[in-house]
C-alpha atoms as a PDB file:
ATOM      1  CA  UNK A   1      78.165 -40.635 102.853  1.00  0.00           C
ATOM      2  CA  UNK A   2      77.305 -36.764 102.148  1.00  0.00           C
ATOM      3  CA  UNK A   3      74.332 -36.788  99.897  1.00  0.00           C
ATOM      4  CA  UNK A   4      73.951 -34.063  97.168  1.00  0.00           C
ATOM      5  CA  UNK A   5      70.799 -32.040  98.096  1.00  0.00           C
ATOM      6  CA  UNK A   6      69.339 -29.244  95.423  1.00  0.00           C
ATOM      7  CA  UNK A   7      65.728 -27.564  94.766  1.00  0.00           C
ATOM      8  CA  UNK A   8      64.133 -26.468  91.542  1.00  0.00           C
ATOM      9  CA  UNK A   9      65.079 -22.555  91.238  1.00  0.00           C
ATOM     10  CA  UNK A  10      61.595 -21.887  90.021  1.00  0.00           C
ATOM     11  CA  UNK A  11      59.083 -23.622  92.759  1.00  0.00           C
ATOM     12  CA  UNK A  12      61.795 -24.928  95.144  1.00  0.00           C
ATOM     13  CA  UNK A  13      61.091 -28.858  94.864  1.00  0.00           C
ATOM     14  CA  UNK A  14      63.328 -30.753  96.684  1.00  0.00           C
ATOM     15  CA  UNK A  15      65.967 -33.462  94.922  1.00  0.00           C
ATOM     16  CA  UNK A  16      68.331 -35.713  96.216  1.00  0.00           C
ATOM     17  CA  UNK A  17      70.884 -38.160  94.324  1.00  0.00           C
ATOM     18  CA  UNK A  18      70.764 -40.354  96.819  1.00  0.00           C
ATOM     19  CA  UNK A  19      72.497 -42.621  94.565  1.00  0.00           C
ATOM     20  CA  UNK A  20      75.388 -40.775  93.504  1.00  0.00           C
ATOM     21  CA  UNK A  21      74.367 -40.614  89.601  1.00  0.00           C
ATOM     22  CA  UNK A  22      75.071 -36.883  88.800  1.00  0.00           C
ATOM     23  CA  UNK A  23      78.678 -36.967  87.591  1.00  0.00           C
ATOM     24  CA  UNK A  24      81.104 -34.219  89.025  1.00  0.00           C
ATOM     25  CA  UNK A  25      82.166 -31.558  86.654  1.00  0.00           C
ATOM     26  CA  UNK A  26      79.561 -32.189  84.000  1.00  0.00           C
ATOM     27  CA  UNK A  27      76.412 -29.813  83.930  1.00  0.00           C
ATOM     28  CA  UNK A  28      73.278 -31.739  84.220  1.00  0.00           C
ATOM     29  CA  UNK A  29      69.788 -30.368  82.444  1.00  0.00           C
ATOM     30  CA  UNK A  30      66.590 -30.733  84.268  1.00  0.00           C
ATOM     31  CA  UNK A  31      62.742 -30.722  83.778  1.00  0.00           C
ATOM     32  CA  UNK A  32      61.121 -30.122  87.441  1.00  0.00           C
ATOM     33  CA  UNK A  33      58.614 -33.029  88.328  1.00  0.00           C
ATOM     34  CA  UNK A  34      56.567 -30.552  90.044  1.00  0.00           C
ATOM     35  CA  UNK A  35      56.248 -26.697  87.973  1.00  0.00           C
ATOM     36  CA  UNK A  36      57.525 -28.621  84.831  1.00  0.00           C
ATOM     37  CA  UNK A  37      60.250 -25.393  84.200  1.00  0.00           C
ATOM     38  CA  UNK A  38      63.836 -26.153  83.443  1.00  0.00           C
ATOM     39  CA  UNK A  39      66.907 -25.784  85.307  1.00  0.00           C
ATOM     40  CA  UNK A  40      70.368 -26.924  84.920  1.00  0.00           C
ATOM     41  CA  UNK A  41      72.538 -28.284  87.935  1.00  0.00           C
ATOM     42  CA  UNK A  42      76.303 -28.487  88.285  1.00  0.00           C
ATOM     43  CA  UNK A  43      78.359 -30.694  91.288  1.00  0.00           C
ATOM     44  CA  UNK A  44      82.098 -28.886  91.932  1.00  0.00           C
ATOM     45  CA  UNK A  45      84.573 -30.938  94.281  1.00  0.00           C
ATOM     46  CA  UNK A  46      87.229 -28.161  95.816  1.00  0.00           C
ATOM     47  CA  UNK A  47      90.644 -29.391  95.458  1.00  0.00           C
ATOM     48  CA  UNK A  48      91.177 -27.883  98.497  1.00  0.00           C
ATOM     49  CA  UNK A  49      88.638 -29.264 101.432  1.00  0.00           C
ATOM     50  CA  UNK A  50      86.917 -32.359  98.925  1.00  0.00           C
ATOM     51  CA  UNK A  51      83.569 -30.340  99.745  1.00  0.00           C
ATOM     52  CA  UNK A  52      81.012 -30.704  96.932  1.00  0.00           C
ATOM     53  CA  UNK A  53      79.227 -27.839  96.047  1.00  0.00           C
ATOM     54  CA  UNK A  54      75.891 -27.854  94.117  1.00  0.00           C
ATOM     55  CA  UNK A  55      75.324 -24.816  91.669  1.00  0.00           C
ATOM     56  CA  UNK A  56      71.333 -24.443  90.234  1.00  0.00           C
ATOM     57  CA  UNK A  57      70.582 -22.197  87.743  1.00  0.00           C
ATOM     58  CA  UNK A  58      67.508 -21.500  85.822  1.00  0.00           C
ATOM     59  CA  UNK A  59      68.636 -21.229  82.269  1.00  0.00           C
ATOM     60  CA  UNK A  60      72.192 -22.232  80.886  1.00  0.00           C
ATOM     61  CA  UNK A  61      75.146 -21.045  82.603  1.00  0.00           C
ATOM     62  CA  UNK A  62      77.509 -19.555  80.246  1.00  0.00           C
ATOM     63  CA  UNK A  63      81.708 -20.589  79.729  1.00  0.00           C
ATOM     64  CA  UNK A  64      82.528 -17.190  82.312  1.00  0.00           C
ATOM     65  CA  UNK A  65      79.741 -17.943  84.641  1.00  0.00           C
ATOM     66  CA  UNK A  66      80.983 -21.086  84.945  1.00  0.00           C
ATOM     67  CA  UNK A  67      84.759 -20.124  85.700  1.00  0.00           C
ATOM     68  CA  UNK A  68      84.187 -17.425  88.275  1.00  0.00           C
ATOM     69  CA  UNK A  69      82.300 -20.462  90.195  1.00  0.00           C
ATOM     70  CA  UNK A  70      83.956 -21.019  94.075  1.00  0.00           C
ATOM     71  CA  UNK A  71      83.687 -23.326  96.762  1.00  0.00           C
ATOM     72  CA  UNK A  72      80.634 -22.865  98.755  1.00  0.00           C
ATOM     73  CA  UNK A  73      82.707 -24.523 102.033  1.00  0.00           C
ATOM     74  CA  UNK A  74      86.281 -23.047 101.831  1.00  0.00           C
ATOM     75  CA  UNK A  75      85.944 -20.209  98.986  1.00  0.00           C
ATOM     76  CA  UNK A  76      88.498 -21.472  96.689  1.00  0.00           C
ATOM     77  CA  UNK A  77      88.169 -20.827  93.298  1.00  0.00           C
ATOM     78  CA  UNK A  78      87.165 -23.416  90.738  1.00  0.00           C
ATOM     79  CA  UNK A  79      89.439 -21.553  87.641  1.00  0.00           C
ATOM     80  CA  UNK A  80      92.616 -23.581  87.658  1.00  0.00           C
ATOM     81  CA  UNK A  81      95.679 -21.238  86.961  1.00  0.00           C
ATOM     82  CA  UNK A  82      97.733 -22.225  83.897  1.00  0.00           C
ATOM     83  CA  UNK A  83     101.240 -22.853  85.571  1.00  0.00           C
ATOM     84  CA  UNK A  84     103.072 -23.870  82.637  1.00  0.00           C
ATOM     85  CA  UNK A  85     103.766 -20.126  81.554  1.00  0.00           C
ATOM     86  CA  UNK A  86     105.138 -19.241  84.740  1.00  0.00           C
ATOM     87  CA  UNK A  87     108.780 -20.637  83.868  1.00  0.00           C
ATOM     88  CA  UNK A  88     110.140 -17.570  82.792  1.00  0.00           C
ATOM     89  CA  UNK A  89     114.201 -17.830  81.918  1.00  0.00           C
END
C-alpha cells in the first residue's frame, strides 16, 4: 500500500491519507490545521508507471497549470493527446 504523503505549502505540516479518501483526478481544497492558510492538493496516476503524484499549491491552480502537470516518477505528461483528428484521408 503506497500512502499519499503532502505538507501545507505555507508552514510545511505534514498530511497523510492514510485512508485513501482523496479521489484521483479531482482537486481537493484545504484549510491547514496548523497556520490556518489555504492550499489546494491534486493526486495524478501516470498511465504510464501507475505512480501517483501529489501536486500542492497555495492558491487555485488554473485550467493551463493544470495541463502542463507531469509525472513526478517517469515524466510523462498528464495532457492526453486528442487522437481522433489524426485520421487524415
Amino acid at each position: 500500500m503506497c500512502l499519499t504523503k503532502f505538507s501545507c505549502p505555507t508552514c510545511g505540516h505534514g498530511y497523510e491519507d492514510e485512508l485513501e479518501i482523496l479521489n484521483e483526478g479531482e482537486l481537493h481544497d484545504f484549510k491547514c490545521e496548523k497556520c490556518s492558510n489555504p492550499f489546494y492538493v491534486l493526486i495524478k496516476e501516470c498511465v504510464k508507471c501507475t505512480v501517483d503524484t501529489v501536486f500542492v499549491w497555495r492558491e487555485k491552480p488554473t485550467w493551463e497549470t493544470v495541463s502542463l502537470l507531469a509525472c513526478g516518477s517517469c515524466g510523462t505528461s498528464y495532457a492526453q493527446p486528442d487522437d481522433s483528428d489524426e485520421e487524415d484521408s
